[in-house]
Protein backbone atom coordinates (compact mmCIF):
# COMPACT_ATOMS: atom_id res chain seq x y z
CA UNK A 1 0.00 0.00 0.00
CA UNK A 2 0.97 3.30 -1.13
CA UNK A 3 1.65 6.45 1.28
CA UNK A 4 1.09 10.13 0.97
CA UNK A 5 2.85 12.55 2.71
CA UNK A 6 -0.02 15.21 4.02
CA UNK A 7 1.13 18.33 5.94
CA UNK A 8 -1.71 19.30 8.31
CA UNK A 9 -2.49 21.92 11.24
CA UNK A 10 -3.73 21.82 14.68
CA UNK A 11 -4.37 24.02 17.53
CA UNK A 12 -2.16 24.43 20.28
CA UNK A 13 -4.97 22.31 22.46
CA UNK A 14 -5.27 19.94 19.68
CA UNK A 15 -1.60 19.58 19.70
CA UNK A 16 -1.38 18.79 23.85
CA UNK A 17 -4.42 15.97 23.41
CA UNK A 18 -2.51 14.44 20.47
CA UNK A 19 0.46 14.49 22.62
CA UNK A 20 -1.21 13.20 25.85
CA UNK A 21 -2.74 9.99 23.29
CA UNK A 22 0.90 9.25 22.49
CA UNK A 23 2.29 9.81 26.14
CA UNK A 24 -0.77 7.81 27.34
CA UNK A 25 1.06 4.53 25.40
CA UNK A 26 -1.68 4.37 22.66
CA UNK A 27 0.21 5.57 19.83
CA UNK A 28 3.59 5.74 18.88
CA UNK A 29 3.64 9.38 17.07
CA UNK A 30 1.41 11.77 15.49
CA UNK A 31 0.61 10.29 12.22
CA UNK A 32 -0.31 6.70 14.06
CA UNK A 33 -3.13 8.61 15.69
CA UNK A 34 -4.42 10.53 12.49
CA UNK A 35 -4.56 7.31 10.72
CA UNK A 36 -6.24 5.70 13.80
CA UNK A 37 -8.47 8.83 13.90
CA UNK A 38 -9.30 8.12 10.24
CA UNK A 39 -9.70 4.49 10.34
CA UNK A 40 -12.31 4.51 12.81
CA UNK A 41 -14.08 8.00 10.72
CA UNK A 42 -14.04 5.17 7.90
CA UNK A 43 -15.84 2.11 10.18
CA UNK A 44 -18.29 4.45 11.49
CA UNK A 45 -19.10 5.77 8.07
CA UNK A 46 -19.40 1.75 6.69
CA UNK A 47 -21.71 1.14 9.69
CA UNK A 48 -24.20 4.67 9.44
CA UNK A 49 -24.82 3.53 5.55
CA UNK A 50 -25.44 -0.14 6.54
CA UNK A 51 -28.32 1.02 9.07
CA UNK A 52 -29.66 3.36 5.89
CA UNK A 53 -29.63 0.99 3.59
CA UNK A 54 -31.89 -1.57 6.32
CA UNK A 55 -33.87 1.98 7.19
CA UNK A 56 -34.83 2.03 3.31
CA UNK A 57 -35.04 -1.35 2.86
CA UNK A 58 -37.87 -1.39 6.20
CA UNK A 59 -39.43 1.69 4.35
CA UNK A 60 -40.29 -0.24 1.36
CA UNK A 61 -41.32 -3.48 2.19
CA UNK A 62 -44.75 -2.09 2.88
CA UNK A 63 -47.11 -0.30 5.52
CA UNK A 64 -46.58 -1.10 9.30
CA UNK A 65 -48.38 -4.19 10.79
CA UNK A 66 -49.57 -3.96 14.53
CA UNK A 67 -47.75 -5.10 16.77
CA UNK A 68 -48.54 -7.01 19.62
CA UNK A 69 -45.81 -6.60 22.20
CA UNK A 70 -47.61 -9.03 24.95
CA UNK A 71 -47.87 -11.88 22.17
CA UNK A 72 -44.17 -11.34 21.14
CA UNK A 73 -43.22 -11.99 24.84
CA UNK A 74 -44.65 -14.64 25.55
CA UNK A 75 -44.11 -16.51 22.01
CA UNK A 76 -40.28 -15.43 22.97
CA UNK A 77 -40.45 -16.75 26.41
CA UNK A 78 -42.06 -20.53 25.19
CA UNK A 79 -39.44 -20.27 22.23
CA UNK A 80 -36.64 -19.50 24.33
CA UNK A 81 -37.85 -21.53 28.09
CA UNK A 82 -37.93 -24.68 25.82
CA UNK A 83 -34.00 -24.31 24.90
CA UNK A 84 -33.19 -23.89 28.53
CA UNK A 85 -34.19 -27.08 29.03
């Protein structure tokens, strides 16, 4: 994999809490954290347009159907009391 040098700037404060991440034993230098930072940006992006795509998905599959929350317990209690067994 390919690198790319970037030159970026902080503020002083942003600078002390990078610092403190690295002194803390969690990263080794500066750029370690960015790319941590933007690793993480990256999962949490993957995961926000996984729950979208189900949200759309739920949206067109049809009106809502009652739900009957006292009849979902206790189907989920006989379901589930008869693998305790």
């Amino acid at each position: 994999m390919g690198t790319t040098r970037k030159t970026i700037t902080v503020t002083d404060q942003q600078d002390e809490w990078i610092k403190a991440q690295i002194k803390a034993g969690g990263f080794t230098n500066d750029s370690e954290y960015v790319r941590d930072l933007i690793r993480r940006d990256q999962a949490r992006n993957t995961e926000i347009e996984a729950v979208r795509a189900e949200l759309i998905k739920g949206e067109a599959s049809g009106d809502p159907q009652p739900f009957d929350a006292a009849r979902f317990k206790r189907d989920m209690i006989t379901k589930h009391a008869k693998k305790a067994r």
